[in-house]
Each structure stands twice: as C-alpha cells, then as structure tokens.
PDB file of N, CA and C in Angstrom:
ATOM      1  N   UNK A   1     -16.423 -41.305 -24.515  1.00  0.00           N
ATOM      2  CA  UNK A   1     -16.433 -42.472 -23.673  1.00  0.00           C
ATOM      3  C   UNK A   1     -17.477 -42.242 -22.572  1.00  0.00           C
ATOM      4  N   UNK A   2     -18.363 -43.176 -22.309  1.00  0.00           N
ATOM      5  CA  UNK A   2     -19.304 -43.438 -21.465  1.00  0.00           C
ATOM      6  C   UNK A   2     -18.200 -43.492 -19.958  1.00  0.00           C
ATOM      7  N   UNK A   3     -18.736 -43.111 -18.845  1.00  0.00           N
ATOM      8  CA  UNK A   3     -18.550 -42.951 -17.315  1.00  0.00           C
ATOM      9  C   UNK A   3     -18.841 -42.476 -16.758  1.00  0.00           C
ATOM     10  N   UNK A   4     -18.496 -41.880 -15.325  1.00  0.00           N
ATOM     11  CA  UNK A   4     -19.166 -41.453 -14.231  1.00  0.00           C
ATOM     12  C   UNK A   4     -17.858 -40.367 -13.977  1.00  0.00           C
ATOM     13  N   UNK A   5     -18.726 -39.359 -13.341  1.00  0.00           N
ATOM     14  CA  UNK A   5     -18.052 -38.541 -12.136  1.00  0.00           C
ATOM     15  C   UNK A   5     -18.017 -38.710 -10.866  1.00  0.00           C
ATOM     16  N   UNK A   6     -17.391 -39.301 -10.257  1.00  0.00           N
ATOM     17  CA  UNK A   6     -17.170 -39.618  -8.691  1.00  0.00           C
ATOM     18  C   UNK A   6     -16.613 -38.201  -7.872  1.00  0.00           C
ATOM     19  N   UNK A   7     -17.158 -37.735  -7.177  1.00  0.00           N
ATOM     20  CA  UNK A   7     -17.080 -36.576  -6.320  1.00  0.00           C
ATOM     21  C   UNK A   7     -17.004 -37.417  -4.909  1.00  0.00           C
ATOM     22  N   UNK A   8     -15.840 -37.067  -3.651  1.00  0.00           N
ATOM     23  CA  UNK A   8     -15.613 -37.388  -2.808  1.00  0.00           C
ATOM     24  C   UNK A   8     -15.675 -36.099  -1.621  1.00  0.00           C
ATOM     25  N   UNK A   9     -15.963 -36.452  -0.211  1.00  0.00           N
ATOM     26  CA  UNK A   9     -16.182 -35.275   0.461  1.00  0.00           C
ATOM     27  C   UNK A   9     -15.795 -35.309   1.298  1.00  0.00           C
ATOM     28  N   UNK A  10     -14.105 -34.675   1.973  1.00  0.00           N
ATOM     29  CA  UNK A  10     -13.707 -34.737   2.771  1.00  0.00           C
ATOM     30  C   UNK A  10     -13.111 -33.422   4.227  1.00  0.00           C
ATOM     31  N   UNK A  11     -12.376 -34.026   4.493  1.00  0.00           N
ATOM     32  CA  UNK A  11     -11.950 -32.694   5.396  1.00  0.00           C
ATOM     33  C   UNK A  11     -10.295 -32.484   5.396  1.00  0.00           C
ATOM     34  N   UNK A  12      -9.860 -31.371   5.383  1.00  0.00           N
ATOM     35  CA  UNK A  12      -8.471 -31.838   6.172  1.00  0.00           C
ATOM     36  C   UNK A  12      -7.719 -32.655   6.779  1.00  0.00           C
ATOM     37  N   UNK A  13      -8.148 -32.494   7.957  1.00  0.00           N
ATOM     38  CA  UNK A  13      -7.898 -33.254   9.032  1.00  0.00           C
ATOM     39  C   UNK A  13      -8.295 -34.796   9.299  1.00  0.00           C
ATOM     40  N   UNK A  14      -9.096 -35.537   8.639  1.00  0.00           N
ATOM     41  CA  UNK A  14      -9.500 -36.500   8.130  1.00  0.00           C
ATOM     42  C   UNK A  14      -7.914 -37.676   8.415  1.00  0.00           C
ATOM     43  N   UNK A  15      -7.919 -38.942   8.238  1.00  0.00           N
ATOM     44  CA  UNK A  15      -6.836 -39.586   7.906  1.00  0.00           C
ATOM     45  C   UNK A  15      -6.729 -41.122   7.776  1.00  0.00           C
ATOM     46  N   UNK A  16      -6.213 -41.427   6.759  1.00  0.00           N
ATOM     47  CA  UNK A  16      -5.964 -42.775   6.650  1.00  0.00           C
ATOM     48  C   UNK A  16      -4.645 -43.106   6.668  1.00  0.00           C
ATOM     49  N   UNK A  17      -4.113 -44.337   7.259  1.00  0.00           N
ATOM     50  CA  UNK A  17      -3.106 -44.833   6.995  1.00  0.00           C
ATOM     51  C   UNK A  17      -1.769 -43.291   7.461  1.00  0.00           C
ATOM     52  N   UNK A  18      -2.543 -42.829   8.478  1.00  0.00           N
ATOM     53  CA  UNK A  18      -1.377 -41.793   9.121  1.00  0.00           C
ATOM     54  C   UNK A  18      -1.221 -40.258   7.924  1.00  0.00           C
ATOM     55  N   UNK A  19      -2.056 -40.360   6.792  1.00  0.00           N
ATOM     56  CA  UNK A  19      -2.061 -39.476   5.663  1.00  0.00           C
ATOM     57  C   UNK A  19      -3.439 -39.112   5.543  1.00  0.00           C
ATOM     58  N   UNK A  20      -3.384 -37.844   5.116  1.00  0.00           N
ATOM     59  CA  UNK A  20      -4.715 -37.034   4.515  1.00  0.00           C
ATOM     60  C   UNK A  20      -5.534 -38.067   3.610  1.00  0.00           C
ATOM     61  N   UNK A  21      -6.873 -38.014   3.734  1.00  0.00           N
ATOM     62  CA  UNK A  21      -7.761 -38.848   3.224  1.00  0.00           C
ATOM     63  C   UNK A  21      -7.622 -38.358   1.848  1.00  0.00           C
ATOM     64  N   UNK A  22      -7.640 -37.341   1.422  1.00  0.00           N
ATOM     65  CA  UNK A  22      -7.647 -36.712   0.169  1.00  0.00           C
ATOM     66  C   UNK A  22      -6.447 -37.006  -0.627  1.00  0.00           C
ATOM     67  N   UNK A  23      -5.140 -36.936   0.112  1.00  0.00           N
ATOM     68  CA  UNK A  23      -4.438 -37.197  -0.471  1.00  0.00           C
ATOM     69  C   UNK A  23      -3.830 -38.921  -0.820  1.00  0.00           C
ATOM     70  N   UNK A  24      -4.189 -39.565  -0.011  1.00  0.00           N
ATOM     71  CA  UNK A  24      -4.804 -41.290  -0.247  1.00  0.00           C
ATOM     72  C   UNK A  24      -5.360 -41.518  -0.827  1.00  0.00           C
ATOM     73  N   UNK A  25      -6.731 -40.691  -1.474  1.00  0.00           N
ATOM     74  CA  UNK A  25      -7.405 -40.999  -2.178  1.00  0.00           C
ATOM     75  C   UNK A  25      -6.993 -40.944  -3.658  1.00  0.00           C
ATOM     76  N   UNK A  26      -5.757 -39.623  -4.082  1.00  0.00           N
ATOM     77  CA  UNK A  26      -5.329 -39.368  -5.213  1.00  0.00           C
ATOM     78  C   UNK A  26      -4.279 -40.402  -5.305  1.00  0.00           C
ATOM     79  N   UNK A  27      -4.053 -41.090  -4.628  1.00  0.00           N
ATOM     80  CA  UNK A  27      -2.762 -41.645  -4.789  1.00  0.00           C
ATOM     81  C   UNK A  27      -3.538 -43.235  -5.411  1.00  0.00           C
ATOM     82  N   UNK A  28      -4.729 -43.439  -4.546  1.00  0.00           N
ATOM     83  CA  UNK A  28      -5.191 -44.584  -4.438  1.00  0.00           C
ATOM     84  C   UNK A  28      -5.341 -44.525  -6.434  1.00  0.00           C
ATOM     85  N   UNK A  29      -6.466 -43.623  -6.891  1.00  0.00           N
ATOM     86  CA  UNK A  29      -6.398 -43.238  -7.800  1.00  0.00           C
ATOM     87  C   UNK A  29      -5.873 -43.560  -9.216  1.00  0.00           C
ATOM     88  N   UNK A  30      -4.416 -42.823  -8.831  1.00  0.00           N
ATOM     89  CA  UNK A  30      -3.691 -42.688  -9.286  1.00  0.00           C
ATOM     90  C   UNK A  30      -2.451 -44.805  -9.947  1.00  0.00           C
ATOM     91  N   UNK A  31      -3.079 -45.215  -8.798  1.00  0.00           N
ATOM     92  CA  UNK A  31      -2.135 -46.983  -9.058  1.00  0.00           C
ATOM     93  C   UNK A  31      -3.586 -47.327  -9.132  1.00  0.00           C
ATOM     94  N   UNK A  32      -4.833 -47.375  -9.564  1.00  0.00           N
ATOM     95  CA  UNK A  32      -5.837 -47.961  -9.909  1.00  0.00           C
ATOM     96  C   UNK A  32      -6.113 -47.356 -11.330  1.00  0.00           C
ATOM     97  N   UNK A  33      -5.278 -46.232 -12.027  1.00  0.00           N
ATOM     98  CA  UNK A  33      -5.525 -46.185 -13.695  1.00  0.00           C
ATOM     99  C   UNK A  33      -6.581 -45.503 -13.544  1.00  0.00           C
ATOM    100  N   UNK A  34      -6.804 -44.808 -13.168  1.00  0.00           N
ATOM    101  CA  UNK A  34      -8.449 -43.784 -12.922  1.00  0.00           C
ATOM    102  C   UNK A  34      -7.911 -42.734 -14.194  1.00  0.00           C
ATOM    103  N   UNK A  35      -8.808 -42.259 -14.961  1.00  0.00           N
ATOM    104  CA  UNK A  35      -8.220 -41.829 -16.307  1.00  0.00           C
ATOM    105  C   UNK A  35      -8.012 -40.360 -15.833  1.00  0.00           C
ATOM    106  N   UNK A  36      -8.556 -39.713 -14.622  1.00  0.00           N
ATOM    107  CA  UNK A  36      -8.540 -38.362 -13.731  1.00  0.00           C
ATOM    108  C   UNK A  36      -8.910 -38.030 -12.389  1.00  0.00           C
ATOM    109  N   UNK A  37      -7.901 -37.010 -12.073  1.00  0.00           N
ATOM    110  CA  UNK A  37      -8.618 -36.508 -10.743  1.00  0.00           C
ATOM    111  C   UNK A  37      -8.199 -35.499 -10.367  1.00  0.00           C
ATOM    112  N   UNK A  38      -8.970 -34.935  -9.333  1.00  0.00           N
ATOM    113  CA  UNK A  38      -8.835 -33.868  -9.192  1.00  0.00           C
ATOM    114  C   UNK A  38      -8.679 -33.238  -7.567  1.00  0.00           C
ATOM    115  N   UNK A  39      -8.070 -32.335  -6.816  1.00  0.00           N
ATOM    116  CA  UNK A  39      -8.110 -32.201  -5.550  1.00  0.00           C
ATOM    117  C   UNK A  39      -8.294 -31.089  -5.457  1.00  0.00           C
ATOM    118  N   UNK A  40      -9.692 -30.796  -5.084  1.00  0.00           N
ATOM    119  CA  UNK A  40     -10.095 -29.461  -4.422  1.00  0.00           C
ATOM    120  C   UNK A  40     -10.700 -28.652  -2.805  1.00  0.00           C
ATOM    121  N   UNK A  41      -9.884 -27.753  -2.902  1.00  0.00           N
ATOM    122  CA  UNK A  41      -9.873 -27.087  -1.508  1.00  0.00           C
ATOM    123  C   UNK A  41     -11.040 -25.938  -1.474  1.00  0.00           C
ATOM    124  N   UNK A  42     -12.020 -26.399  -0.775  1.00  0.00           N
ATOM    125  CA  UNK A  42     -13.246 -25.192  -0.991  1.00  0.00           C
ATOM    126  C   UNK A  42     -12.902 -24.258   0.924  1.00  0.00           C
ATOM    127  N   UNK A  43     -13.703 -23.201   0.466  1.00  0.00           N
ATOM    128  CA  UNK A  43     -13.288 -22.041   1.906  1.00  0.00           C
ATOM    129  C   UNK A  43     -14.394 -22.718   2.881  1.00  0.00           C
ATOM    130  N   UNK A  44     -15.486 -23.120   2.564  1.00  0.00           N
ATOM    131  CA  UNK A  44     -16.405 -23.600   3.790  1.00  0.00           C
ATOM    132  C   UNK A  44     -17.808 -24.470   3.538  1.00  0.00           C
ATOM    133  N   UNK A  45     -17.969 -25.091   3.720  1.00  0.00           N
ATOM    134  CA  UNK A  45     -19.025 -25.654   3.410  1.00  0.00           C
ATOM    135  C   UNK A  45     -19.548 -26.696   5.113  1.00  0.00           C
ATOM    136  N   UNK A  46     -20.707 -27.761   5.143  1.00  0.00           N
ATOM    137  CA  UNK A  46     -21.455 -28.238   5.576  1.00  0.00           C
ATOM    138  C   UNK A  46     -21.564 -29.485   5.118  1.00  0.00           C
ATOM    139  N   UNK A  47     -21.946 -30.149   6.083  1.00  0.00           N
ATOM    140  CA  UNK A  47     -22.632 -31.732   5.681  1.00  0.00           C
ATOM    141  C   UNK A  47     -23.652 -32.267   6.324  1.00  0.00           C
ATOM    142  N   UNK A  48     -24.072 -33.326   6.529  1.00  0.00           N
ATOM    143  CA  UNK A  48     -25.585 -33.879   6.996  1.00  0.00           C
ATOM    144  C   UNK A  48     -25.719 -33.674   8.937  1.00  0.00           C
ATOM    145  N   UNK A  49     -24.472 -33.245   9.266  1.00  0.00           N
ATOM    146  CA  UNK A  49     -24.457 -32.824  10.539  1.00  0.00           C
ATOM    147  C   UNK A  49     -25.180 -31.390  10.694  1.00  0.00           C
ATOM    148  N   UNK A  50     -25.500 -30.555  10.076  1.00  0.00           N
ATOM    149  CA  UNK A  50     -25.086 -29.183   9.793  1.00  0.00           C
ATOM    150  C   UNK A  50     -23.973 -28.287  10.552  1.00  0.00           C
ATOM    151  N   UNK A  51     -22.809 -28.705  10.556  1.00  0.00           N
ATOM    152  CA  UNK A  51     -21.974 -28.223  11.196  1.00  0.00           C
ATOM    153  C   UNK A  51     -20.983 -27.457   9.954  1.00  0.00           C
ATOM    154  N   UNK A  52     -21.160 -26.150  10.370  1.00  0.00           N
ATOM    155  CA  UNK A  52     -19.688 -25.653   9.229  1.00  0.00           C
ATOM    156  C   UNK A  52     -18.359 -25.559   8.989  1.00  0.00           C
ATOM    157  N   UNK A  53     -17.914 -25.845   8.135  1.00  0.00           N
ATOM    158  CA  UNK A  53     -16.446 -26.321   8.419  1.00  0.00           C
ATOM    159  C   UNK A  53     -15.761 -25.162   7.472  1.00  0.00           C
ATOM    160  N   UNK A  54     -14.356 -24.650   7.893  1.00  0.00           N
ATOM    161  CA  UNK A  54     -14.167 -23.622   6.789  1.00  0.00           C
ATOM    162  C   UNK A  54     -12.429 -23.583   7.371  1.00  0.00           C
ATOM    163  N   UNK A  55     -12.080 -22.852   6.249  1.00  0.00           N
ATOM    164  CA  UNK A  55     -10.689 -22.530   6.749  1.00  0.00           C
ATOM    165  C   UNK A  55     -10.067 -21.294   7.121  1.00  0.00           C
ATOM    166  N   UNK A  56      -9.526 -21.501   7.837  1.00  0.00           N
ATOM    167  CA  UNK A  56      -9.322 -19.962   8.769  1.00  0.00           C
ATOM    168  C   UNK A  56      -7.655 -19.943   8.764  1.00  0.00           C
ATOM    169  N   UNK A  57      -7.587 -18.343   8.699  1.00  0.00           N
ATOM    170  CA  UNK A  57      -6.386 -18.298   8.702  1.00  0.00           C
ATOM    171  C   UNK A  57      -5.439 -18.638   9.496  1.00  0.00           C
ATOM    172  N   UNK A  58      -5.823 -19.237  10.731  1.00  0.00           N
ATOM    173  CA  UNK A  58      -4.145 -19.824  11.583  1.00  0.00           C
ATOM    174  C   UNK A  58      -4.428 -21.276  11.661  1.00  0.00           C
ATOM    175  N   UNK A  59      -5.700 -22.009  10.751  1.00  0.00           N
ATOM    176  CA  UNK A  59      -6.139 -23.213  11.162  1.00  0.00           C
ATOM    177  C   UNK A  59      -6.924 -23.855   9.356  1.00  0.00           C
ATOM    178  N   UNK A  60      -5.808 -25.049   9.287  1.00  0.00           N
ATOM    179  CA  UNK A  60      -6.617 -25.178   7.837  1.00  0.00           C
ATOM    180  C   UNK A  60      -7.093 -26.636   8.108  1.00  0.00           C
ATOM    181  N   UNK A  61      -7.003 -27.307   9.443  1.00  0.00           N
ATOM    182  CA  UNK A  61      -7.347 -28.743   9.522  1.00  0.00           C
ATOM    183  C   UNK A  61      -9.066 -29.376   9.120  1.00  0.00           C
ATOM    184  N   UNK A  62      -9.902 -27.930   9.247  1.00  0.00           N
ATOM    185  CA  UNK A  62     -11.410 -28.091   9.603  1.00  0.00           C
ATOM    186  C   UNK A  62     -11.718 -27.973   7.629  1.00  0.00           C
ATOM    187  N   UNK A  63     -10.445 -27.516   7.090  1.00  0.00           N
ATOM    188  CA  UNK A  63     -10.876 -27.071   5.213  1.00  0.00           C
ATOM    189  C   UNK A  63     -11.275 -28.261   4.979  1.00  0.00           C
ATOM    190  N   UNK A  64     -12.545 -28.069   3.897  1.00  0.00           N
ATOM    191  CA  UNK A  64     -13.627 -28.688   3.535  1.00  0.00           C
ATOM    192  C   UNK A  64     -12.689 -28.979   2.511  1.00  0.00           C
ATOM    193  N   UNK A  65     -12.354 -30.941   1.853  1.00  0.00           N
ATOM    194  CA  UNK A  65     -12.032 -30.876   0.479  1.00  0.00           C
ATOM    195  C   UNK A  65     -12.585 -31.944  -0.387  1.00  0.00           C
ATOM    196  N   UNK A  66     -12.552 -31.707  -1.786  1.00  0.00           N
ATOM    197  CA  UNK A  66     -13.177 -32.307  -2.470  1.00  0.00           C
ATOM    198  C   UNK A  66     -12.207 -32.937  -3.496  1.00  0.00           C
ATOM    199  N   UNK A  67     -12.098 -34.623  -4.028  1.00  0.00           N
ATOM    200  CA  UNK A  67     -11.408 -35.291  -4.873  1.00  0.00           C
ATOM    201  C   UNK A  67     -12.617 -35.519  -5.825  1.00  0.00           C
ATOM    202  N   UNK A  68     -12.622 -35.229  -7.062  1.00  0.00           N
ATOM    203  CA  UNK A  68     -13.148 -34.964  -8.410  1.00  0.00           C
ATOM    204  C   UNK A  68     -12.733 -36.354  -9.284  1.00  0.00           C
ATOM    205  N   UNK A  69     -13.318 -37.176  -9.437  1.00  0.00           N
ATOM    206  CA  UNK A  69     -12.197 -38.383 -10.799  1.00  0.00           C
ATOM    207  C   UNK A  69     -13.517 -38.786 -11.460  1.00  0.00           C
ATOM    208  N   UNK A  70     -12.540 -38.772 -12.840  1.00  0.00           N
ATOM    209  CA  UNK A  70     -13.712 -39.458 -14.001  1.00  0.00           C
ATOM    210  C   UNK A  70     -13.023 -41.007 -14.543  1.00  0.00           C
ATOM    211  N   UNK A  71     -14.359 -41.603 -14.145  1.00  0.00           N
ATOM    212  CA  UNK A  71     -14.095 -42.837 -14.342  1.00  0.00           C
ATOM    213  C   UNK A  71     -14.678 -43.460 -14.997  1.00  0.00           C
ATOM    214  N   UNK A  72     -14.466 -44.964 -15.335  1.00  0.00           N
ATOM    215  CA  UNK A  72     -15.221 -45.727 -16.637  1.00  0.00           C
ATOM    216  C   UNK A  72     -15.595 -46.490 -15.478  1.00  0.00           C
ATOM    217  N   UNK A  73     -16.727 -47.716 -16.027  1.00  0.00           N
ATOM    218  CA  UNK A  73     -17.489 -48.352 -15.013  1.00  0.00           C
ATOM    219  C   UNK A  73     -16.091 -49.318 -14.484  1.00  0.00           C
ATOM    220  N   UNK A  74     -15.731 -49.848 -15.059  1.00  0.00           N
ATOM    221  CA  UNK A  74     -14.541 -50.897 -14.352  1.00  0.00           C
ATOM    222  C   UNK A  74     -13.569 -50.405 -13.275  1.00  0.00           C
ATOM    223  N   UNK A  75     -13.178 -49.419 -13.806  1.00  0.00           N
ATOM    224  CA  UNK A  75     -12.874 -48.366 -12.359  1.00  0.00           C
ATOM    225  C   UNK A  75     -13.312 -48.259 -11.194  1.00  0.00           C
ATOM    226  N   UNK A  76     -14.832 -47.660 -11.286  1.00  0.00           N
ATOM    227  CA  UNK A  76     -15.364 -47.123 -10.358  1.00  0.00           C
ATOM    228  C   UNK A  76     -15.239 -48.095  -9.494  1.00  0.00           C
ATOM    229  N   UNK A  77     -15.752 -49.467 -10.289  1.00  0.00           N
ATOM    230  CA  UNK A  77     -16.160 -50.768  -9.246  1.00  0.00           C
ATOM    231  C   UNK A  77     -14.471 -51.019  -8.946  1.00  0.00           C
ATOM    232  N   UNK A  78     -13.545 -51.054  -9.147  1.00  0.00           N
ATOM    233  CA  UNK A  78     -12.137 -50.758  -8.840  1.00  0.00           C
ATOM    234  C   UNK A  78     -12.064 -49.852  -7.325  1.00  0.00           C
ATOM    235  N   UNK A  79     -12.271 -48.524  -7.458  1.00  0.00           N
ATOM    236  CA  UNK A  79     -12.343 -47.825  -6.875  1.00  0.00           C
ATOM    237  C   UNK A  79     -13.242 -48.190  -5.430  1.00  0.00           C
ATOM    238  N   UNK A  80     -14.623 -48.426  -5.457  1.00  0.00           N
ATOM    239  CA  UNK A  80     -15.258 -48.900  -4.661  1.00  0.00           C
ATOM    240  C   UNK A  80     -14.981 -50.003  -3.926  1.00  0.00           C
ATOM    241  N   UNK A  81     -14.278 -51.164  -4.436  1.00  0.00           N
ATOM    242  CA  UNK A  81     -14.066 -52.167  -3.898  1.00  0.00           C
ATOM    243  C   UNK A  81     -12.229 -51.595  -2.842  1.00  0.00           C
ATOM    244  N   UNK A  82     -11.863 -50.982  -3.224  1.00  0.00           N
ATOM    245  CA  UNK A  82     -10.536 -50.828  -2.420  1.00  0.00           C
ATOM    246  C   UNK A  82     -11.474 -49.624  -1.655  1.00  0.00           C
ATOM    247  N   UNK A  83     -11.716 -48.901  -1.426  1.00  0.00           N
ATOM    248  CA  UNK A  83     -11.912 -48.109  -0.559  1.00  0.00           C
ATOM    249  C   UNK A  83     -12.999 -49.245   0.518  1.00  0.00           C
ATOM    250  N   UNK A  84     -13.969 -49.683  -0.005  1.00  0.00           N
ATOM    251  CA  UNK A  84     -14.256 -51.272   1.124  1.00  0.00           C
ATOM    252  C   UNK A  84     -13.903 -51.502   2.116  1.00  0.00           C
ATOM    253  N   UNK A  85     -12.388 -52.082   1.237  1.00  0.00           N
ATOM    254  CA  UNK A  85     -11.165 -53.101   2.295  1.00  0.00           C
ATOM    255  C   UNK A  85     -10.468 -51.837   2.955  1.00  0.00           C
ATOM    256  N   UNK A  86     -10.606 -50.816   2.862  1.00  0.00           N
ATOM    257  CA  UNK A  86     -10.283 -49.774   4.040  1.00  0.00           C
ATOM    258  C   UNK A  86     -11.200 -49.439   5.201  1.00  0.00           C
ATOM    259  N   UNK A  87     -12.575 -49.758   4.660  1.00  0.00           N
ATOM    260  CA  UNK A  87     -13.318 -49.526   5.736  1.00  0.00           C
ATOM    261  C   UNK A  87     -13.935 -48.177   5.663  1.00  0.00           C
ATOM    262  N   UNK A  88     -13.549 -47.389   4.863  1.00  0.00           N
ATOM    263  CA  UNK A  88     -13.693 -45.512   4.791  1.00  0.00           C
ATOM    264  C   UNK A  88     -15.036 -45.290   4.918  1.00  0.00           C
ATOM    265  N   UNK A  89     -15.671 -44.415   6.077  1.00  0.00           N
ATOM    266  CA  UNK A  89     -16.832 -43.719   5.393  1.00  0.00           C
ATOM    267  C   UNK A  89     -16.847 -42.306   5.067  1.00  0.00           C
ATOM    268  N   UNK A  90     -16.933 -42.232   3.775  1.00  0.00           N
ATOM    269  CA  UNK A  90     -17.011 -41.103   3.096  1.00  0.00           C
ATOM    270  C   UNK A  90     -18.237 -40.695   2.556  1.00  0.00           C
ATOM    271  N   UNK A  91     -18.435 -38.961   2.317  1.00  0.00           N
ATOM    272  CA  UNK A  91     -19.884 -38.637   1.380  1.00  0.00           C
ATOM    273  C   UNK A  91     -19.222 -38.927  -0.074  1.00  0.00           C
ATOM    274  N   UNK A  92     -19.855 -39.186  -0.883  1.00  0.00           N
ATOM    275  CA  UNK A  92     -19.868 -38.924  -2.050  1.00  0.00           C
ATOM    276  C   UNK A  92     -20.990 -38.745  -3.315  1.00  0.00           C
ATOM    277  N   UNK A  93     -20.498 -38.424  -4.110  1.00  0.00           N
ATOM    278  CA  UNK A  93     -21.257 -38.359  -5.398  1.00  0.00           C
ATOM    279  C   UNK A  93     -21.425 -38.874  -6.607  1.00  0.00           C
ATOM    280  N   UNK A  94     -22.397 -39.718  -7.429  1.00  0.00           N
ATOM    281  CA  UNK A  94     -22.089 -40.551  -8.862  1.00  0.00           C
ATOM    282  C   UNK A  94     -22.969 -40.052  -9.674  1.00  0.00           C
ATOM    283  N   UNK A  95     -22.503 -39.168 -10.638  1.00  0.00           N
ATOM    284  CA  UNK A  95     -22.953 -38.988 -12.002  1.00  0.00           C
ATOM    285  C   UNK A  95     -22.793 -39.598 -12.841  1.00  0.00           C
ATOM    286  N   UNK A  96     -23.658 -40.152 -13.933  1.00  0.00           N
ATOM    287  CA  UNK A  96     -23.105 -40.782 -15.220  1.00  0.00           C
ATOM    288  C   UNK A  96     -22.555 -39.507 -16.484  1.00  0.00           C
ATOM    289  N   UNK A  97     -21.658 -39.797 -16.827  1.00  0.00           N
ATOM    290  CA  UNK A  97     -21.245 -38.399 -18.107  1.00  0.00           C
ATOM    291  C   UNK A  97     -20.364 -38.877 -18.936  1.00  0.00           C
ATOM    292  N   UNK A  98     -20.345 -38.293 -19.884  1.00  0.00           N
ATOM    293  CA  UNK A  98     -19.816 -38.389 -21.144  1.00  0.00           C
ATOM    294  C   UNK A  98     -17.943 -38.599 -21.309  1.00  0.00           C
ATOM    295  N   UNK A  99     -16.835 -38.653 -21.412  1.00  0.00           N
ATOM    296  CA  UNK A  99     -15.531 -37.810 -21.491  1.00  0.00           C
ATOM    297  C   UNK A  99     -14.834 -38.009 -22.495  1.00  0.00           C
ATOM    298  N   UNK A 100     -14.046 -37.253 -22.796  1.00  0.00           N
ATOM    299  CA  UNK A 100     -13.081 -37.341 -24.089  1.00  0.00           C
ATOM    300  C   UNK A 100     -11.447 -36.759 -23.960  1.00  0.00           C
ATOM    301  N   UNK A 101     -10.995 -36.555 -25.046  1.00  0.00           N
ATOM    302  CA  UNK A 101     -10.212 -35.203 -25.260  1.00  0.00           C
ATOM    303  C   UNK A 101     -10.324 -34.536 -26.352  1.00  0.00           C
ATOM    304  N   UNK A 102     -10.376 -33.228 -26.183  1.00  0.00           N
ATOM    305  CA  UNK A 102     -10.236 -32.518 -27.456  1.00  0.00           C
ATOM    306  C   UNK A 102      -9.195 -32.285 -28.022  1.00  0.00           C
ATOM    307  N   UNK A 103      -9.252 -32.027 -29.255  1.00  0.00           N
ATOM    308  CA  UNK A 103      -7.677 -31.485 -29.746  1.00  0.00           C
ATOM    309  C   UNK A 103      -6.809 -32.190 -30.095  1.00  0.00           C
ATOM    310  N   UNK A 104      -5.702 -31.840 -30.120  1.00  0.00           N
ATOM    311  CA  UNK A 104      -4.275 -32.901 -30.060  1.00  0.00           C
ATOM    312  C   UNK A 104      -3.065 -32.734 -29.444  1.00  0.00           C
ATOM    313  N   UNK A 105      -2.660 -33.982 -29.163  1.00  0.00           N
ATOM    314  CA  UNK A 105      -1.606 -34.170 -28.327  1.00  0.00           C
ATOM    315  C   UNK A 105      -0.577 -33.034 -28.757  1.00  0.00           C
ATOM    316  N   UNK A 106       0.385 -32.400 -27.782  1.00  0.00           N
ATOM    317  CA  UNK A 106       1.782 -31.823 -28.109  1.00  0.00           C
ATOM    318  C   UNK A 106       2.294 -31.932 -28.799  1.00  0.00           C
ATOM    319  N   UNK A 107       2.599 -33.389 -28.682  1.00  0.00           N
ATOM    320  CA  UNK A 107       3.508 -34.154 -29.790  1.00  0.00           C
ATOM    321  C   UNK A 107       3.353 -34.117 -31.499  1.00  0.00           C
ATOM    322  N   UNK A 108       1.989 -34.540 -31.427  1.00  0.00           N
ATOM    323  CA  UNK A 108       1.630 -34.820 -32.636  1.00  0.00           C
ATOM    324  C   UNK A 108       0.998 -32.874 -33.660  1.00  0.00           C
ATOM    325  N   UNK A 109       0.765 -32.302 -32.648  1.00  0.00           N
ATOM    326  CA  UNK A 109       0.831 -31.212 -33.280  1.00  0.00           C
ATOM    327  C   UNK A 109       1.841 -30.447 -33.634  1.00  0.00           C
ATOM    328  N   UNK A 110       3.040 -30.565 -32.699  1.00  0.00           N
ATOM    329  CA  UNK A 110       4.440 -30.151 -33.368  1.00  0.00           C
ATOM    330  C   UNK A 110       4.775 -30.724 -34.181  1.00  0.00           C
ATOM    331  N   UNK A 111       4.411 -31.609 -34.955  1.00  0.00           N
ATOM    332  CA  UNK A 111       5.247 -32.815 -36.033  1.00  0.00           C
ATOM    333  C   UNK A 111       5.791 -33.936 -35.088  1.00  0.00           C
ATOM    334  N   UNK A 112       5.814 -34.736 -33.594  1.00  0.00           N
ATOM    335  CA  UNK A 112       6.746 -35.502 -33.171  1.00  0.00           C
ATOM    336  C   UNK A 112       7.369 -34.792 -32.598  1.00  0.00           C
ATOM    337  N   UNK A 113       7.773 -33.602 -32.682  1.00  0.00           N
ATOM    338  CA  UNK A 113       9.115 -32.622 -31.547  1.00  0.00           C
ATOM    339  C   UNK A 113       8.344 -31.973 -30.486  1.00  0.00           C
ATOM    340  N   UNK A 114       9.177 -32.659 -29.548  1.00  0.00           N
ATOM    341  CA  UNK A 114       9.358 -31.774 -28.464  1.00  0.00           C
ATOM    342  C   UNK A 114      10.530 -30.558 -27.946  1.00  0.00           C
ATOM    343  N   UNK A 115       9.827 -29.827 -28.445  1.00  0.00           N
ATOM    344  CA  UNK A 115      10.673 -28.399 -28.001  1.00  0.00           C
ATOM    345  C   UNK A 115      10.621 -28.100 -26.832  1.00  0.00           C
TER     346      UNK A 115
END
C-alpha cells in the first residue's frame, strides 16, 4: 500500500487540552483509523532554536519525543485537518513509503485457534 510516514516532534512537557502533546496525538490517531503509530522517547536532541533538550535523571519534562504513524493519503489529510482546528504548532516530517504486512495473522496460522 502506497503512504506516507508522518514523524512528529515534540517535548514532554508540551500540552494540549491539559495532556501531553504526544500522548493526544496517539490518541488523536488512534479515533482517526491511522493504520499505526508509534511513541518515541529519545535521550536528547535539538531543534531550529539550537537549544538542547534531554532527559535527566530527576527531570524528564525537557525529554525530546517523537510520534511515528503510517498513513494512507486520506488520513494524513484527516490528520492534518484536526490538528488545524487545534491550532498546534508542531515540527514534523512527510515521507512517501511503501507498507504492508508480512506473514500471517495468529489466527489463521494456528488453524482459527486461539491458544
């Protein structure tokens, strides 16, 4: 299946709607049918400020994080249009890429049983 990788770039401490941006964002996600995503916590990184942001051990508000989702075009424009009507400014990233699954389901490789 033809789509994109949407990479999002946030912080900790960040917040929408009284909640972590990151975690709004998976949720948002998540009731918009996004076929994946992903929430990642990196130790330090930078942005167009050059200011470094990292996480320290008595303080994780400044942790740099990143939401990962692969999406089909109807999505994205899904995606884009609700984050809009929030107003958010966020960094992000758009790749076009390929996705699938490999293999087979649980189910269907046990015969139908779930053990």
């Amino acid at each position: 299946m033809k789509g994109y990788q949407l990479t999002f770039f946030t912080q900790q401490d960040r917040l929408v709607h009284h909640k972590p941006i990151a975690e709004w964002l998976m949720e948002e996600a998540l009731r918009l049918g996004v076929h994946g995503a992903t929430l990642l916590a990196a130790k330090e990184g930078f942005g167009h400020h050059h200011k470094m942001h990292a996480a320290r051990f008595f303080e994780l508000a400044d942790q740099p994080l990143e939401v990962v989702m692969v999406v089909t075009e109807e999505e994205m424009e899904r995606i884009f249009t609700r984050f809009a009507e929030e107003h958010l400014k966020l960094v992000y990233v758009k790749a076009p890429i390929e996705f699938g699954v490999l293999g087979e389901d649980d189910a269907a490789a046990s015969g139908g049983r779930h053990d």
